[in-house]
N, C-alpha and C. Protein backbone atom coordinates (compact mmCIF):
# COMPACT_ATOMS: atom_id res chain seq x y z
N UNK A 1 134.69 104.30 94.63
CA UNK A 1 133.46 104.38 95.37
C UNK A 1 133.28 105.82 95.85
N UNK A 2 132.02 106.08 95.55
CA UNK A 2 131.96 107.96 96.05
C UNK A 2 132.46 107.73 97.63
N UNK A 3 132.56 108.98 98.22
CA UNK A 3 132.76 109.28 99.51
C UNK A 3 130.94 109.48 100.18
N UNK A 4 131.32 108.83 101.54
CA UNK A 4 130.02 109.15 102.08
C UNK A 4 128.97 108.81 101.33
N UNK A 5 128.91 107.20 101.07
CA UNK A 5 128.40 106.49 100.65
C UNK A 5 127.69 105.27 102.05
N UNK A 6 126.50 105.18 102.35
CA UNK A 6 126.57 103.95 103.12
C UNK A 6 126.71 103.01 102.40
N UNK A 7 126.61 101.53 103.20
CA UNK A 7 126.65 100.08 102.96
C UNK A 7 125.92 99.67 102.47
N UNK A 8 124.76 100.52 102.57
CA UNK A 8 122.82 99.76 101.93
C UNK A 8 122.76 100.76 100.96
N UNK A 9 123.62 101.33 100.30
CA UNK A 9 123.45 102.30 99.27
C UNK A 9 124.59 101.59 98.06
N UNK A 10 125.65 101.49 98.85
CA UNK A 10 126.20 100.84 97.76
C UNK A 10 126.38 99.43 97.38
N UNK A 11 125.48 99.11 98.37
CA UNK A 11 125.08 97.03 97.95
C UNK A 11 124.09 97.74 96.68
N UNK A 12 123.10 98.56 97.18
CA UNK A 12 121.71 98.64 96.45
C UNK A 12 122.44 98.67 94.32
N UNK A 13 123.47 99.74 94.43
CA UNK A 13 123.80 99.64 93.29
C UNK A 13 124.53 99.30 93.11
N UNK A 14 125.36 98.12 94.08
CA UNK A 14 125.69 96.26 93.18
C UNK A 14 125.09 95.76 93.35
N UNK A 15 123.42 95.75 93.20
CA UNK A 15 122.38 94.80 93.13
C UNK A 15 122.12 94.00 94.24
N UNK A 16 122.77 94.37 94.94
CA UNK A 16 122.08 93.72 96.22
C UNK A 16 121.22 94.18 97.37
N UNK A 17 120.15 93.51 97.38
CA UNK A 17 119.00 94.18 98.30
C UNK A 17 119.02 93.97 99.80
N UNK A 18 119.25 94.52 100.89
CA UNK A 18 119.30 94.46 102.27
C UNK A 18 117.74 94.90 102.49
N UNK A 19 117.31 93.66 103.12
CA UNK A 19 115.66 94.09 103.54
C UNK A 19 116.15 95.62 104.60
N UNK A 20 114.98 96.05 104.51
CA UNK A 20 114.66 97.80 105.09
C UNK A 20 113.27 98.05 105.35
N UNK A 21 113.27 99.10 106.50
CA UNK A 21 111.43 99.62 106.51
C UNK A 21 111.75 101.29 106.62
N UNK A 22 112.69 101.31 106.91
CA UNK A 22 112.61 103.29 106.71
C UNK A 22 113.44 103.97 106.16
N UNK A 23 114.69 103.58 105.77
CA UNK A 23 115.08 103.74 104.51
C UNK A 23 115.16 104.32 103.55
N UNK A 24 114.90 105.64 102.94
CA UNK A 24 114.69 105.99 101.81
C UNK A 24 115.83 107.35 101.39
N UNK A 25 115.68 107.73 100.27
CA UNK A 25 116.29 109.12 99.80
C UNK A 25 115.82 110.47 100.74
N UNK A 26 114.40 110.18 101.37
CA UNK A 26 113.87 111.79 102.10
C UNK A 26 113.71 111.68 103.33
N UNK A 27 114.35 110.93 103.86
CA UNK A 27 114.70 110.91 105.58
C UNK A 27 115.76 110.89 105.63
N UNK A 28 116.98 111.16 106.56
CA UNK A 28 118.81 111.01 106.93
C UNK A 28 118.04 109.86 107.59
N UNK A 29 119.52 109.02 107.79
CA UNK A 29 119.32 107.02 108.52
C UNK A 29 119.81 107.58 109.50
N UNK A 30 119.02 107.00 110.57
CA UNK A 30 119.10 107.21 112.05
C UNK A 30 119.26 105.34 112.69
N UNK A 31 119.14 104.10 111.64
CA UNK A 31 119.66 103.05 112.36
C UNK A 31 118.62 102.61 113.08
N UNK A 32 118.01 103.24 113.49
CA UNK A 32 116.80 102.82 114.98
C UNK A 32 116.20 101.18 114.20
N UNK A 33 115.91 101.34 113.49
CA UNK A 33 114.89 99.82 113.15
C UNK A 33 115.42 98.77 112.57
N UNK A 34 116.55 98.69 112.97
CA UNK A 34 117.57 97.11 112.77
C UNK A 34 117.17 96.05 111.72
N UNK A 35 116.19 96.62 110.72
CA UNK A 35 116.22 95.32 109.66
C UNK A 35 117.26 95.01 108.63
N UNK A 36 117.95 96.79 108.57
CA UNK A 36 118.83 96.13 107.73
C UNK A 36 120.39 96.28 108.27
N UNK A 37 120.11 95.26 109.26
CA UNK A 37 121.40 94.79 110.00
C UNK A 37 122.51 94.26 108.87
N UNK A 38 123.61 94.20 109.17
CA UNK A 38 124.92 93.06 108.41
C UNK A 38 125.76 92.63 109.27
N UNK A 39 126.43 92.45 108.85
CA UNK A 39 127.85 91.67 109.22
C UNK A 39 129.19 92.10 108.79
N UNK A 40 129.83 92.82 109.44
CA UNK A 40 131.45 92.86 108.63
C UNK A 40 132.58 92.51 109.03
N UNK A 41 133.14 92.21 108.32
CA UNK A 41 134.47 91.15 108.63
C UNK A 41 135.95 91.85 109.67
N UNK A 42 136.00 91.63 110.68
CA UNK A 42 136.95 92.38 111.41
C UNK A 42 135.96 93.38 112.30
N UNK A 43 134.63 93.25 112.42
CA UNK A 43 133.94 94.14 113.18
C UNK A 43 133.68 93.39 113.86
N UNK A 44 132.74 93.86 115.75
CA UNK A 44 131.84 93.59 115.94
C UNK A 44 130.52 93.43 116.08
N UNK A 45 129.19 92.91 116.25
CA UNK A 45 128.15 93.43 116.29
C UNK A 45 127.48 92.99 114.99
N UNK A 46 126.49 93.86 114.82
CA UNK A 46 125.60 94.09 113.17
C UNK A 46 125.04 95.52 113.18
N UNK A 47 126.20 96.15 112.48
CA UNK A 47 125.47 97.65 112.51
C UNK A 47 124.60 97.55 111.20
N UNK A 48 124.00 99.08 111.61
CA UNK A 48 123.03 99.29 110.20
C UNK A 48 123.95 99.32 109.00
N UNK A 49 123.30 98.83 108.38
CA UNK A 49 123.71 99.29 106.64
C UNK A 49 123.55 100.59 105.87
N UNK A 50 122.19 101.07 106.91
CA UNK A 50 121.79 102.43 106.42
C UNK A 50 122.34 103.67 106.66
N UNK A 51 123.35 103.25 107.80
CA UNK A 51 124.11 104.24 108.76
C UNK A 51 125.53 104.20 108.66
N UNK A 52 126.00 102.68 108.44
CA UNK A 52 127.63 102.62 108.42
C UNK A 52 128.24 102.87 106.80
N UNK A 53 129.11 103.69 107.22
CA UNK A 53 129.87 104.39 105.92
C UNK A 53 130.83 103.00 105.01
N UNK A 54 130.44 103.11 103.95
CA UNK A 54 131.54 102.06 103.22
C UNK A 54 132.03 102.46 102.73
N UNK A 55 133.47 101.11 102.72
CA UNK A 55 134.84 101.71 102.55
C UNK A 55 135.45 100.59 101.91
N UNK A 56 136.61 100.84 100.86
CA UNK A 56 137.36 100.28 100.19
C UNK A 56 137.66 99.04 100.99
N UNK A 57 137.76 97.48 100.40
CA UNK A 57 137.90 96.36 100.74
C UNK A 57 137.14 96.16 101.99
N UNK A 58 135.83 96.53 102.48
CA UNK A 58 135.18 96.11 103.33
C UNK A 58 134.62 94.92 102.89
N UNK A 59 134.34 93.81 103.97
CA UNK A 59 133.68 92.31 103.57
C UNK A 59 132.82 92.15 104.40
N UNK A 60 131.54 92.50 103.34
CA UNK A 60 130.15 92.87 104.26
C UNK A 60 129.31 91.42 103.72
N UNK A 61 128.46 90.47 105.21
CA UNK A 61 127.68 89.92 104.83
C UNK A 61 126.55 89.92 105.24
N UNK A 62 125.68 89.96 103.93
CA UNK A 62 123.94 90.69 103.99
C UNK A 62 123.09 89.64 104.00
N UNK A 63 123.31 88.12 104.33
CA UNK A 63 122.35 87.02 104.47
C UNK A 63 122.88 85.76 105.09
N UNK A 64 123.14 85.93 106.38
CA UNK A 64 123.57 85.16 107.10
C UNK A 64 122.74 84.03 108.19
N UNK A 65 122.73 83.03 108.25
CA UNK A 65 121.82 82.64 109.15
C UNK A 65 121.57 83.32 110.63
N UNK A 66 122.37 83.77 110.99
CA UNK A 66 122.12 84.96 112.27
C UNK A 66 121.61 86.17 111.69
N UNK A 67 121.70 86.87 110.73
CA UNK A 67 121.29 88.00 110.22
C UNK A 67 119.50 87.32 110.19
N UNK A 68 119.38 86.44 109.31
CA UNK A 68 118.36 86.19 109.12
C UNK A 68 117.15 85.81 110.59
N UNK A 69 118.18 85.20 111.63
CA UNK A 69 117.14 85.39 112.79
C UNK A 69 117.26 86.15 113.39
N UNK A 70 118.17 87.12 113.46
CA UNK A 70 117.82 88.80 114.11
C UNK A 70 116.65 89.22 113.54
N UNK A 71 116.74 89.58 112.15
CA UNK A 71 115.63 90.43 111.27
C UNK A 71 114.31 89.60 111.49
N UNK A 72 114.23 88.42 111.27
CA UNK A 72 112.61 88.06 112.07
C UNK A 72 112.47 88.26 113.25
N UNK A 73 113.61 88.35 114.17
CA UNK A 73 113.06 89.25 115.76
C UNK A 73 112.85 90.43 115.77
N UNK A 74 113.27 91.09 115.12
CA UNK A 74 112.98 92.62 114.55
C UNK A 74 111.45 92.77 113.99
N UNK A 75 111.27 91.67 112.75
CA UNK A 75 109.87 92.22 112.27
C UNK A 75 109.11 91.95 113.30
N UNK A 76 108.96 90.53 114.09
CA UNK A 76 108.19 89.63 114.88
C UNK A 76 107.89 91.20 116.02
N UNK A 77 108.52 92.24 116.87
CA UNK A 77 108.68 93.07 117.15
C UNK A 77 107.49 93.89 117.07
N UNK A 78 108.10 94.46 115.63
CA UNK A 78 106.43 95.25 114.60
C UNK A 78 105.30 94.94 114.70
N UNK A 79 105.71 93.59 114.20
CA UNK A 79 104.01 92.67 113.88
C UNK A 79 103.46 93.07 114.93
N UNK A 80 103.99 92.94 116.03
CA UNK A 80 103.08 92.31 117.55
C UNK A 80 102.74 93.96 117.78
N UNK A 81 103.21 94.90 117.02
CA UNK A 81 102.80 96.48 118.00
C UNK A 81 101.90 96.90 116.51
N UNK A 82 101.07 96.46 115.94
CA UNK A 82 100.81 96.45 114.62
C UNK A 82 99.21 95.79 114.94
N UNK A 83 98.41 96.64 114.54
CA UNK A 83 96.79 95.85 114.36
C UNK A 83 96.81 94.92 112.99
N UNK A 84 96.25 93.62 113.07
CA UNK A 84 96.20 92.92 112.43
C UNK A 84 95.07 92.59 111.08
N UNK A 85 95.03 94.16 110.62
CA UNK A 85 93.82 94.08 109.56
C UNK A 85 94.41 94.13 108.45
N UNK A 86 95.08 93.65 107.74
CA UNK A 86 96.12 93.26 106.77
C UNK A 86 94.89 93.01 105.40
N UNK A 87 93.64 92.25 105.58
CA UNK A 87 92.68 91.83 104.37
C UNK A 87 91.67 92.67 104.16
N UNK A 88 91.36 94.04 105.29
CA UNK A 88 90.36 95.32 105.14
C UNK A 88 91.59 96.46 105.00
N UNK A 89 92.34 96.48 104.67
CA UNK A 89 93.76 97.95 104.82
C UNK A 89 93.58 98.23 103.61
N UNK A 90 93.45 99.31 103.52
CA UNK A 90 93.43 99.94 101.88
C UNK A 90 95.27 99.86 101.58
N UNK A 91 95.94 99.31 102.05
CA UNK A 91 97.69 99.19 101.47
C UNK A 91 97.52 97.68 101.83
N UNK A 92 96.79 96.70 101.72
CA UNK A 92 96.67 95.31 101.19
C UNK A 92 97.33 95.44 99.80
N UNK A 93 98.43 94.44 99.70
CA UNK A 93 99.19 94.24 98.36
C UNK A 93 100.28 94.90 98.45
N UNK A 94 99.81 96.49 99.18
CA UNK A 94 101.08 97.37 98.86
C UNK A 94 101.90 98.18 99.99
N UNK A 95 101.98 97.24 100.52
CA UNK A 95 102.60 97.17 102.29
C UNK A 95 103.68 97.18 102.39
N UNK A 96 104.96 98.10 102.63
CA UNK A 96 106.00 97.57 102.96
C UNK A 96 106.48 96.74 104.09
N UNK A 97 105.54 96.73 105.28
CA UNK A 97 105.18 96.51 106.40
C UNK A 97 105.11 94.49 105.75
N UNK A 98 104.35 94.18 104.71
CA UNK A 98 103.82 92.88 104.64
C UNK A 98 104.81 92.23 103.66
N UNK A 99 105.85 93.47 103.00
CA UNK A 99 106.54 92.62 102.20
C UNK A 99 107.66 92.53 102.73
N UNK A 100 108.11 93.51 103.99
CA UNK A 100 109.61 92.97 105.06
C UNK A 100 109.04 91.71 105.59
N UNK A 101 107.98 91.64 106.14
CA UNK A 101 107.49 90.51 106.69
C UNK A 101 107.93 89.06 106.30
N UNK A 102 107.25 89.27 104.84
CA UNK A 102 107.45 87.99 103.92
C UNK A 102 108.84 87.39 103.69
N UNK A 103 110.24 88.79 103.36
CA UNK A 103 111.09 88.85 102.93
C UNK A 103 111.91 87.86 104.16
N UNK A 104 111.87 88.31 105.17
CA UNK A 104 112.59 87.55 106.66
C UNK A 104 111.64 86.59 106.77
N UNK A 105 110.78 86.05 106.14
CA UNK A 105 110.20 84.72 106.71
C UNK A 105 108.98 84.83 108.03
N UNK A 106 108.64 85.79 108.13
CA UNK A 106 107.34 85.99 109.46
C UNK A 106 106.87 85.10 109.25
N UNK A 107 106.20 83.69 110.22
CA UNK A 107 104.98 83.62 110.11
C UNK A 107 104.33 83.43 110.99
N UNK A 108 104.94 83.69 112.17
CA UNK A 108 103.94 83.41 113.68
C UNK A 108 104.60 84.40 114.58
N UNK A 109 103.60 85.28 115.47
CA UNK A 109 104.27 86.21 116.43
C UNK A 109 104.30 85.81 117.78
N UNK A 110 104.84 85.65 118.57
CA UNK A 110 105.24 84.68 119.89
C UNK A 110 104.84 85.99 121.03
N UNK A 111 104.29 87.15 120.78
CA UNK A 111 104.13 88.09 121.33
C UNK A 111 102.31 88.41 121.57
N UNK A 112 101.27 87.97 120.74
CA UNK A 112 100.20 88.07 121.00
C UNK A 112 99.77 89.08 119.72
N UNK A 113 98.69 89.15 119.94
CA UNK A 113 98.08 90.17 118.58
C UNK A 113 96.50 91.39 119.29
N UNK A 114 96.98 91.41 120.38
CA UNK A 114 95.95 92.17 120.90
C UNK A 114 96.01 93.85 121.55
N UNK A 115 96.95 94.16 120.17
CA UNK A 115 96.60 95.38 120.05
C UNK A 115 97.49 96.70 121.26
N UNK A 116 98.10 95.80 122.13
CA UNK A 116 98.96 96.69 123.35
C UNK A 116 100.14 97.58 122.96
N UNK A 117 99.56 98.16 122.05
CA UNK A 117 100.32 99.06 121.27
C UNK A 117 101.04 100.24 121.99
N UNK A 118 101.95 101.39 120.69
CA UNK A 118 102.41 102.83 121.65
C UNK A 118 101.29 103.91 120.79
N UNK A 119 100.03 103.40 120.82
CA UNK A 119 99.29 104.35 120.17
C UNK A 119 97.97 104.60 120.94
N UNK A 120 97.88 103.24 122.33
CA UNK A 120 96.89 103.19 123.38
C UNK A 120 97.56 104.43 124.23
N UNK A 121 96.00 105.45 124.23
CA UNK A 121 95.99 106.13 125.17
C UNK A 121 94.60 106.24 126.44
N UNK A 122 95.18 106.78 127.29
CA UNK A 122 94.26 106.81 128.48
C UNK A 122 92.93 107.25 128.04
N UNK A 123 92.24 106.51 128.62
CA UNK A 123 90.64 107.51 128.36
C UNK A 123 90.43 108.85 129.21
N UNK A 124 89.45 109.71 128.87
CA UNK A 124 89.82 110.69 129.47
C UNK A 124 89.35 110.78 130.75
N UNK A 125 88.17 110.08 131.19
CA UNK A 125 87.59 109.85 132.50
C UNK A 125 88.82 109.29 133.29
N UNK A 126 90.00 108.98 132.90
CA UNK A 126 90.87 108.79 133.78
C UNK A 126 91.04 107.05 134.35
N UNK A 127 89.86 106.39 133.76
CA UNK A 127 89.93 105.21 134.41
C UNK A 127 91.10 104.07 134.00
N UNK A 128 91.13 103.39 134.64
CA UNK A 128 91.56 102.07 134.18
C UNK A 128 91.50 101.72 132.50
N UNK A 129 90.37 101.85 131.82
CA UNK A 129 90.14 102.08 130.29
C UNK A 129 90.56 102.58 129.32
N UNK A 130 91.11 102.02 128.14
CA UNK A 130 91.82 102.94 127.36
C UNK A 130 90.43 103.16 126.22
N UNK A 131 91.50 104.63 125.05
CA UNK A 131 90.79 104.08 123.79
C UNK A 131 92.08 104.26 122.66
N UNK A 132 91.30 103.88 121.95
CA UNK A 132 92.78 103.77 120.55
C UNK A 132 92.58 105.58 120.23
N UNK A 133 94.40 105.65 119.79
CA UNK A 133 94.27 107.34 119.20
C UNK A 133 93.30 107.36 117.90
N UNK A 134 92.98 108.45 117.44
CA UNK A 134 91.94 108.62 116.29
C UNK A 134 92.96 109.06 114.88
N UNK A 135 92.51 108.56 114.06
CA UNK A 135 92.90 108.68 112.63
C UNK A 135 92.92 110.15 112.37
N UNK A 136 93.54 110.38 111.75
CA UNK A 136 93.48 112.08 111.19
C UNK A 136 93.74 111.82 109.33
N UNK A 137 92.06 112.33 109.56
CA UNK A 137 91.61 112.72 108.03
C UNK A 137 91.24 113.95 107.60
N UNK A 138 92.23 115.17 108.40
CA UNK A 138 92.00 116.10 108.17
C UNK A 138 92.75 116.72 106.38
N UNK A 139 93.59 115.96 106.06
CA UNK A 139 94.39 116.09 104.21
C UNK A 139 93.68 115.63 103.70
N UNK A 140 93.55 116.11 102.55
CA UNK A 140 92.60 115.63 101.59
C UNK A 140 93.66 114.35 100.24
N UNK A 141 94.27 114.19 100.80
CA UNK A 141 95.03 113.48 100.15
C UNK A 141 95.78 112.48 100.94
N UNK A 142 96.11 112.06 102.37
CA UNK A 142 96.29 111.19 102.55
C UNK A 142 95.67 110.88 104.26
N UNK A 143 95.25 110.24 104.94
CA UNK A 143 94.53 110.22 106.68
C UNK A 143 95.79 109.23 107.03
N UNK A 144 96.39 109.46 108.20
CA UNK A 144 97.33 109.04 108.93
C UNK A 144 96.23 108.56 110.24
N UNK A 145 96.65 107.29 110.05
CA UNK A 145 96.33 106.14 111.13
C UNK A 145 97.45 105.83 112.22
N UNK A 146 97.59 106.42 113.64
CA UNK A 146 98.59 106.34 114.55
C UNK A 146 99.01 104.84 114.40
N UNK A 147 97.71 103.73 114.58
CA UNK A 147 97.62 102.69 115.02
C UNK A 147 98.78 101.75 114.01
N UNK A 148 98.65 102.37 112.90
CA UNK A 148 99.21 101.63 111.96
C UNK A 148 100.96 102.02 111.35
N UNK A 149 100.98 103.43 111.96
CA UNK A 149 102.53 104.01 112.14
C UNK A 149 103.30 103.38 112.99
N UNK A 150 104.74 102.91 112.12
CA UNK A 150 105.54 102.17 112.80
C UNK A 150 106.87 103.16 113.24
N UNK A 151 106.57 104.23 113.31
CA UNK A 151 107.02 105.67 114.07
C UNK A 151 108.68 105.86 113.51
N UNK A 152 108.79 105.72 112.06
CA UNK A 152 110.15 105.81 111.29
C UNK A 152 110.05 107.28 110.72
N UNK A 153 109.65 108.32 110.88
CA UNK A 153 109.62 109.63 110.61
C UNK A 153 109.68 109.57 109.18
N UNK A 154 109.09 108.99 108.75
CA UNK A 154 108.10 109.10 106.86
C UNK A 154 107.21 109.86 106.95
């Protein structure tokens, strides 16, 4: 096994998939978004997969009935800090956001859907009133929507 290899790197190429939302080759894993929690044998806890180093005869398990209801408290989490326009989103179909969802089983958020997000800011009159931050469509190639950033440094 190479050195300095994580756990969600080297399941990935023994074929095994650990659901994930930030994750990738062009960010370092910082752990923060617990979906792709595990299990290892002689540990405690559920560290990341994306973060913990694997090692010769480790006995890691990636679908556990506790794994599996952590990670829907995790998405359930998202969902609820997440505007719910999923059927007008130009990434309808192609959501990673809708396919962790699916993957852990979402289907009801116990948290509400009205928007009390970390993207509400004060109005400027100072009142009681908020308004939502504004989209930036200043690239001509892609407009970043605060509302819809789930703040994983992508």
């Amino acid at each position: 096994m190479p050195e300095d290899i994580s756990v969600m790197r080297a399941a990935a190429e023994a074929g095994i998939a650990i659901p994930k939302l930030c994750a990738n080759d062009m960010v370092k894993s910082f752990g923060s978004y617990r979906l792709c929690l595990i299990e290892v044998e002689g540990k405690r806890g559920t560290p990341s997969s994306c973060t913990l180093p694997a090692s010769s005869g480790m006995v890691v398990h990636t679908q556990t009935d506790r794994l599996k209801k952590l990670r829907r408290g995790v998405m359930e989490l998202y969902i609820s800090d997440h505007p719910l326009d999923c059927l007008t989103c130009a990434a309808n179909g192609d959501c990673e956001l809708q396919d962790m969802a699916g993957v852990v089983d979402l289907r009801d958020v116990r948290y509400g859907y009205d928007r009390e997000n970390h993207v509400k800011a004060e109005a400027s009159d100072g009142a009681d009133n908020f308004r939502w931050m504004a989209k930036d469509e200043s690239n001509p190639y892609f407009t970043y929507d605060p509302s819809k950033c789930i703040v994983c440094s992508r």
